[in-house]
N, C-alpha and C. Protein backbone atom coordinates (compact mmCIF):
# COMPACT_ATOMS: atom_id res chain seq x y z
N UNK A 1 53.91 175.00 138.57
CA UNK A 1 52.59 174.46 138.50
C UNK A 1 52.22 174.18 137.05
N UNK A 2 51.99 173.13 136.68
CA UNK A 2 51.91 172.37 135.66
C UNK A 2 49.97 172.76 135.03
N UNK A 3 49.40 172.78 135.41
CA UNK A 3 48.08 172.77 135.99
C UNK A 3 47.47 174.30 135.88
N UNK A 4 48.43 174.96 136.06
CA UNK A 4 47.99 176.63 136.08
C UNK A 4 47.90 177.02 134.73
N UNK A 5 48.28 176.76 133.70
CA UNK A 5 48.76 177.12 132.51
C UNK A 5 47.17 177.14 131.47
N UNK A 6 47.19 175.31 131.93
CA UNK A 6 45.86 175.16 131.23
C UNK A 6 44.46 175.68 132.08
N UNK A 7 44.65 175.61 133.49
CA UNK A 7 43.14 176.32 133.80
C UNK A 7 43.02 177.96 133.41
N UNK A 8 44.28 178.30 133.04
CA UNK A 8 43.95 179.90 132.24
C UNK A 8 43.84 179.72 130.73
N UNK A 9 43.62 178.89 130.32
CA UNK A 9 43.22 178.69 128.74
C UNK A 9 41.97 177.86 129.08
N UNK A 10 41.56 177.54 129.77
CA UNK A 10 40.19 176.87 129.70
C UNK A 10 39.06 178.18 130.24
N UNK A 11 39.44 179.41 131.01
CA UNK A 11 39.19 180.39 131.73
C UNK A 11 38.92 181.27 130.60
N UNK A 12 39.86 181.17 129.96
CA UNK A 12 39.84 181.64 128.68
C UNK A 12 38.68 181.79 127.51
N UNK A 13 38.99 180.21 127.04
CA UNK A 13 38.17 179.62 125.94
C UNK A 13 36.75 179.77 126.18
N UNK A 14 36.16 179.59 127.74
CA UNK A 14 34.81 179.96 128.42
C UNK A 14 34.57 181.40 128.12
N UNK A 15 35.44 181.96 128.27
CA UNK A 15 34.97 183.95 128.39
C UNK A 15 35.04 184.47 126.35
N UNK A 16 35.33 183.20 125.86
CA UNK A 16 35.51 183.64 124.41
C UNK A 16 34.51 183.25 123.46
N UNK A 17 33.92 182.01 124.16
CA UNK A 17 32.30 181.21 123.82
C UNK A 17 31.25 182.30 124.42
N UNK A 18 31.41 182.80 125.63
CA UNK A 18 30.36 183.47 126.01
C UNK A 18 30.15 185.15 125.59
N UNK A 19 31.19 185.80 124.97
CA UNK A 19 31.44 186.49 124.43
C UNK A 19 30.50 186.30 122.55
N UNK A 20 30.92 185.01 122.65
CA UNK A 20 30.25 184.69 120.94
C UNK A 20 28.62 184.56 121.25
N UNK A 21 28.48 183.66 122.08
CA UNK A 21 27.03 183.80 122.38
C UNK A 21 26.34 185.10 122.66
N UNK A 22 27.07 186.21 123.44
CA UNK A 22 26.56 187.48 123.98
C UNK A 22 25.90 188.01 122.54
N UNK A 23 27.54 188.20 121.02
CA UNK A 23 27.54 188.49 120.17
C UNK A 23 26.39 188.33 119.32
N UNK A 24 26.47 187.44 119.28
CA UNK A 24 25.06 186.41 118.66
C UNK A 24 23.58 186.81 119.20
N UNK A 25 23.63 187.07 120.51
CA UNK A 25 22.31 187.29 120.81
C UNK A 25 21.90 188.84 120.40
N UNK A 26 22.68 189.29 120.74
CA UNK A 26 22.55 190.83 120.36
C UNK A 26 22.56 191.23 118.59
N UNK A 27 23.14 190.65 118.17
CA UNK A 27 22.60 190.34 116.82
C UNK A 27 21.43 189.78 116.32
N UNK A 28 20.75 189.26 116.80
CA UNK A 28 19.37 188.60 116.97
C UNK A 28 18.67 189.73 117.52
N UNK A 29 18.79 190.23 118.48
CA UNK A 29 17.91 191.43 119.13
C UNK A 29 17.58 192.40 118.33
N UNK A 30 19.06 192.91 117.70
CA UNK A 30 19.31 194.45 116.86
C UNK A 30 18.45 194.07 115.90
N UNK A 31 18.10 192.93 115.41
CA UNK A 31 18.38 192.86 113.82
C UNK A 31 16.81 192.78 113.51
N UNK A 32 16.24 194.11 112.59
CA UNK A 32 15.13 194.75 112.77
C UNK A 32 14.03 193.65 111.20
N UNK A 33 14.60 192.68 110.69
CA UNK A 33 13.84 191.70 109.68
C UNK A 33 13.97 190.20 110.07
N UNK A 34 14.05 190.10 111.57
CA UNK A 34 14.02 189.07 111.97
C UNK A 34 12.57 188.40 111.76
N UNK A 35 12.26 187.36 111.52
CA UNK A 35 11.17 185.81 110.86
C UNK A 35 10.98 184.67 112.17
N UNK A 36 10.06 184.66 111.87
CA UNK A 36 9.87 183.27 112.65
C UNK A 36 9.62 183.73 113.92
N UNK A 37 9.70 184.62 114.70
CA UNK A 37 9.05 185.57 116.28
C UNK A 37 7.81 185.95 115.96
N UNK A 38 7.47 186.22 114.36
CA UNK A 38 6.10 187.17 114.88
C UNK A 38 6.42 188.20 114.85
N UNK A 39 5.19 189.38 115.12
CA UNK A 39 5.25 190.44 114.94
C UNK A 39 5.58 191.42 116.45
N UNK A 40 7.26 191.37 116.43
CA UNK A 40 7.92 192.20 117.41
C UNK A 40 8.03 191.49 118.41
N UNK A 41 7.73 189.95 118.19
CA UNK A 41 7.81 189.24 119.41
C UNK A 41 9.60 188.88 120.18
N UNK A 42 9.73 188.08 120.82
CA UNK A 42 10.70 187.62 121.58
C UNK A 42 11.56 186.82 120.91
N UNK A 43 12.81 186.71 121.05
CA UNK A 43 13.23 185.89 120.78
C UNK A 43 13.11 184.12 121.46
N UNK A 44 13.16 183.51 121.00
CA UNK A 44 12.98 182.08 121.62
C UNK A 44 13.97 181.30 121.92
N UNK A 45 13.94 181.89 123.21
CA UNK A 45 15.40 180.97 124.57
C UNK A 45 15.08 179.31 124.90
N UNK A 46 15.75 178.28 124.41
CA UNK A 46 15.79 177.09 124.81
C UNK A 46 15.28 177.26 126.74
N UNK A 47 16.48 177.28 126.99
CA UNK A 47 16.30 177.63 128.11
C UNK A 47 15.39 178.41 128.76
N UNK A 48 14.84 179.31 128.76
CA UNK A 48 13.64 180.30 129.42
C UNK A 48 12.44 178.80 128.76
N UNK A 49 12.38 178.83 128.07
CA UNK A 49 11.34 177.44 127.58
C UNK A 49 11.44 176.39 128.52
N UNK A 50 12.23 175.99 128.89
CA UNK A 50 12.27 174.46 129.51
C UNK A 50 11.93 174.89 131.30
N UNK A 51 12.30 176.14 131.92
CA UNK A 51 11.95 176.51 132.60
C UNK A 51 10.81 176.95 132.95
N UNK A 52 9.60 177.49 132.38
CA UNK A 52 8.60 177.51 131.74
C UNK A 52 7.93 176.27 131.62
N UNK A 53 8.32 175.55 131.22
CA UNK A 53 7.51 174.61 131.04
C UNK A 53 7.95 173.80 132.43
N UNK A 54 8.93 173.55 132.97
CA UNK A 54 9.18 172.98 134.19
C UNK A 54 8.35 173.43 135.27
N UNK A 55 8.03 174.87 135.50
CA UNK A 55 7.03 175.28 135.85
C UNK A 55 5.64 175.47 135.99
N UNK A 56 5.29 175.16 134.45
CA UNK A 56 3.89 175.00 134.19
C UNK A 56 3.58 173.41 134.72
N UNK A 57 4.48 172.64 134.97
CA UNK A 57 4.20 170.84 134.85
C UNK A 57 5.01 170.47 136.10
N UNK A 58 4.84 171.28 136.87
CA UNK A 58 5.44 170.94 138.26
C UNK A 58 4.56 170.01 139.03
N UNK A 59 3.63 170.30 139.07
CA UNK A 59 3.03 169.25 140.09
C UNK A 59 2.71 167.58 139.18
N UNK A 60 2.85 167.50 137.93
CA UNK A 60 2.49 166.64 137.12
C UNK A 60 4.32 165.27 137.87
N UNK A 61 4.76 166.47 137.74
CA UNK A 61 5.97 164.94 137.94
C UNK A 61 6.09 165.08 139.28
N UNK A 62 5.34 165.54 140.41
CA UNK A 62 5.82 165.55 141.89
C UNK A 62 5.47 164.09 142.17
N UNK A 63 6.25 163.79 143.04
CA UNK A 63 6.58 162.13 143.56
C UNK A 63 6.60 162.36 145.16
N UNK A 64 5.59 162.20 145.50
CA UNK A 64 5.48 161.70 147.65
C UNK A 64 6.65 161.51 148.07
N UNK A 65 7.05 161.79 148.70
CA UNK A 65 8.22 161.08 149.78
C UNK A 65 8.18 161.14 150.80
N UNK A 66 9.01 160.58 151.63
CA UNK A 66 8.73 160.35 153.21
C UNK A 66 9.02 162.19 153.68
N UNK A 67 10.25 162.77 152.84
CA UNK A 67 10.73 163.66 153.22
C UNK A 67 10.08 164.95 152.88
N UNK A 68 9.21 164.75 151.94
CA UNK A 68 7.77 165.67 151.26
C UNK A 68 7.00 165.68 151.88
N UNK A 69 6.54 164.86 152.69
CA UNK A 69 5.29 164.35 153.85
C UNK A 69 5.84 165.18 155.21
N UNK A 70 7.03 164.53 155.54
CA UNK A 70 7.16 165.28 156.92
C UNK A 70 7.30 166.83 157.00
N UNK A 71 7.76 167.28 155.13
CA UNK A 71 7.64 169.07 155.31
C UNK A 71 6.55 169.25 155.19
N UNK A 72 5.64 168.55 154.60
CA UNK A 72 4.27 169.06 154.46
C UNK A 72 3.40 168.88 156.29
N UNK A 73 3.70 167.99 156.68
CA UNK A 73 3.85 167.97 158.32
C UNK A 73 4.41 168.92 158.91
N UNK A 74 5.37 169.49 158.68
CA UNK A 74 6.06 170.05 159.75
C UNK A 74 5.56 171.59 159.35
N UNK A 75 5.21 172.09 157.93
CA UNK A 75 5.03 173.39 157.55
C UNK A 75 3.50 173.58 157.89
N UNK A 76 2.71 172.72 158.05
CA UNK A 76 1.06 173.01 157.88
C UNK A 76 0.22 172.28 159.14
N UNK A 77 0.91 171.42 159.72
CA UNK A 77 -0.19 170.51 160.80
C UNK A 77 -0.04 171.32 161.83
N UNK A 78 1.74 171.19 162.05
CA UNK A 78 2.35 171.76 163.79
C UNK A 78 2.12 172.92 163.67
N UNK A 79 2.42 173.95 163.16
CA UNK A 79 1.82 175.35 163.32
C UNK A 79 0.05 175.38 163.56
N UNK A 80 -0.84 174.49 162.93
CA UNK A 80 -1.83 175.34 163.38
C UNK A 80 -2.08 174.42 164.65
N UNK A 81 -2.12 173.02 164.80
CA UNK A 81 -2.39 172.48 165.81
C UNK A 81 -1.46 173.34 167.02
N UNK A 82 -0.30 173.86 166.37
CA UNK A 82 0.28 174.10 167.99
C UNK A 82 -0.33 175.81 168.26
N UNK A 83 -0.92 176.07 167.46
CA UNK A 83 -1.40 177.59 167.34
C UNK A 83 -2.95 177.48 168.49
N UNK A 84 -3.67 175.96 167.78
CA UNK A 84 -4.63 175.66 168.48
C UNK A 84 -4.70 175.32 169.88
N UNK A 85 -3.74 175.10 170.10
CA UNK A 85 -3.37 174.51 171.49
C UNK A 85 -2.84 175.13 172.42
N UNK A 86 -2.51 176.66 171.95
CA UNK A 86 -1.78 177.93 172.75
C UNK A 86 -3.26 178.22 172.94
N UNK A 87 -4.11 178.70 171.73
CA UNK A 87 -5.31 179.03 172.16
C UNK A 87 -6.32 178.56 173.36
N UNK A 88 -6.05 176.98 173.29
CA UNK A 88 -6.72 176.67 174.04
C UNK A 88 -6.86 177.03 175.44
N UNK A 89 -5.15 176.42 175.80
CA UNK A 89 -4.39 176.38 177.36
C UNK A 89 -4.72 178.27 177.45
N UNK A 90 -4.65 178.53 176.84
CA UNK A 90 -4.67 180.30 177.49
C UNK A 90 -5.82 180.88 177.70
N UNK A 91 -6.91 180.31 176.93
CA UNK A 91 -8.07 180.44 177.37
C UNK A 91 -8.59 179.77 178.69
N UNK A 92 -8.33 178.72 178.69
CA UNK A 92 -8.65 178.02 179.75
C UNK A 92 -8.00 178.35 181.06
N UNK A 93 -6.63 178.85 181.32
CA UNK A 93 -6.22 179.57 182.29
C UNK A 93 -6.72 180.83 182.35
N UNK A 94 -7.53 181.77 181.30
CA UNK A 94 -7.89 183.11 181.82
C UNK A 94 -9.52 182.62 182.46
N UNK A 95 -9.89 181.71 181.92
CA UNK A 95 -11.09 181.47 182.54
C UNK A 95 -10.76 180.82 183.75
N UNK A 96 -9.87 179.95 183.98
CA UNK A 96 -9.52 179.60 185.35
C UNK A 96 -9.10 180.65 186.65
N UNK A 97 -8.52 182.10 186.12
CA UNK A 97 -7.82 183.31 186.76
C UNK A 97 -9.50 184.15 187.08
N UNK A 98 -10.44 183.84 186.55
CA UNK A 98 -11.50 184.42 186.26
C UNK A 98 -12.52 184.17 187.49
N UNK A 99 -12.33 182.96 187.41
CA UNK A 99 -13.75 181.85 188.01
C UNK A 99 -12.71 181.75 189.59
N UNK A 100 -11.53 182.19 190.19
CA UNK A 100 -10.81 182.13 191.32
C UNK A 100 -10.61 183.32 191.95
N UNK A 101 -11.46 184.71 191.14
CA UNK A 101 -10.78 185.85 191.69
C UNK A 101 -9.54 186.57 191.09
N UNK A 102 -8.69 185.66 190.72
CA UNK A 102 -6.93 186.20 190.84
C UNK A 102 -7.32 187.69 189.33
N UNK A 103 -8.43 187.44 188.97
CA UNK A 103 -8.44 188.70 188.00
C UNK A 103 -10.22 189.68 187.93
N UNK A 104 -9.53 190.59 188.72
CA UNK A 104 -10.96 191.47 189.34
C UNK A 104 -11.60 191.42 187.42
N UNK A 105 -13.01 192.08 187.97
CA UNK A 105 -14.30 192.19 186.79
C UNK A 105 -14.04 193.48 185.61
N UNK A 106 -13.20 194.34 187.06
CA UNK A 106 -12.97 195.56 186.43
C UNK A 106 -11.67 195.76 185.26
N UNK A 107 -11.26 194.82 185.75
CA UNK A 107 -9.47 194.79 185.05
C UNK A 107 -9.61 194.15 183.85
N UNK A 108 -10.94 193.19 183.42
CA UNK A 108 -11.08 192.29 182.30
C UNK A 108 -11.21 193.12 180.90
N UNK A 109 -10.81 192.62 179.99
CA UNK A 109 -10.74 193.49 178.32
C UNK A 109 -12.15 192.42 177.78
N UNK A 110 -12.99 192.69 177.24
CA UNK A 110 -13.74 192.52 176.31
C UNK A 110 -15.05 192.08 177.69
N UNK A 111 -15.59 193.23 178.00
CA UNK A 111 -16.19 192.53 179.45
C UNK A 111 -17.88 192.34 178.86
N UNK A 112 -18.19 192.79 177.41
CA UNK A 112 -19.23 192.76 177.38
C UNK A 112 -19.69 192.12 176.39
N UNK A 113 -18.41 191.28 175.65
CA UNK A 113 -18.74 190.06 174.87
C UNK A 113 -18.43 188.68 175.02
C-alpha cells in the first residue's frame, strides 16, 4: 500500500501542530505578565469570538425558506391546532355521553363546576 505510508505522516504532522498549539496555549495561560487581556481577563480565542458573535447575530442573517416555514408549521400550528381539536371532539363526546344517559350524574368528575 502505497498510500499508507503518507496517511501516517499526515496523522502525524496533525498530532505535532496540535501539540504546538496545545503548547502555545498553555503558555499563554501560565504566563502570569500577560498585556493586552486586562486585568486577569481571558485569553482571546478567534474562534470562541466568531461563535459568539454568530450567535449574538443569528436572527440578523436568517433567510425564510420554504423549508423554515414548513418547520415553523409543523413545530407550532399542528401541535396546538391538533391539541385544539382533541379538546374539542372530547368534549363534545362527553357532553354527548352526558345529554344520552350512557354516563350516570353520580359517576361525573367536576360535577359542581
Amino acid at each position: 500500500m502505497a498510500g499508507g505510508s503518507s496517511n501516517v505522516e499526515a496523522i502525524r504532522e496533525r498530532a505535532s501542530i496540535r501539540a504546538a498549539i496545545k503548547k502555545e496555549f498553555q503558555k499563554q495561560v501560565t504566563n502570569p505578565h500577560r498585556h493586552g487581556s486586562g486585568e486577569g481577563g481571558v485569553l482571546f480565542d478567534p474562534a470562541v469570538q466568531r461563535f459568539m458573535s454568530m450567535r449574538a447575530t443569528r436572527y440578523d442573517h436568517f433567510k425564510p425558506t420554504p423549508r423554515s416555514s414548513l418547520l415553523g408549521v409543523a413545530m407550532l400550528a399542528i401541535p396546538i391546532l391538533g391539541y385544539g381539536w382533541w379538546m374539542k371532539t372530547s368534549r363534545e363526546n362527553f357532553e354527548q355521553q352526558c345529554r344520552t344517559g350512557q354516563v350516570a350524574y353520580a359517576d361525573r368528575e367536576f360535577k359542581f363546576a
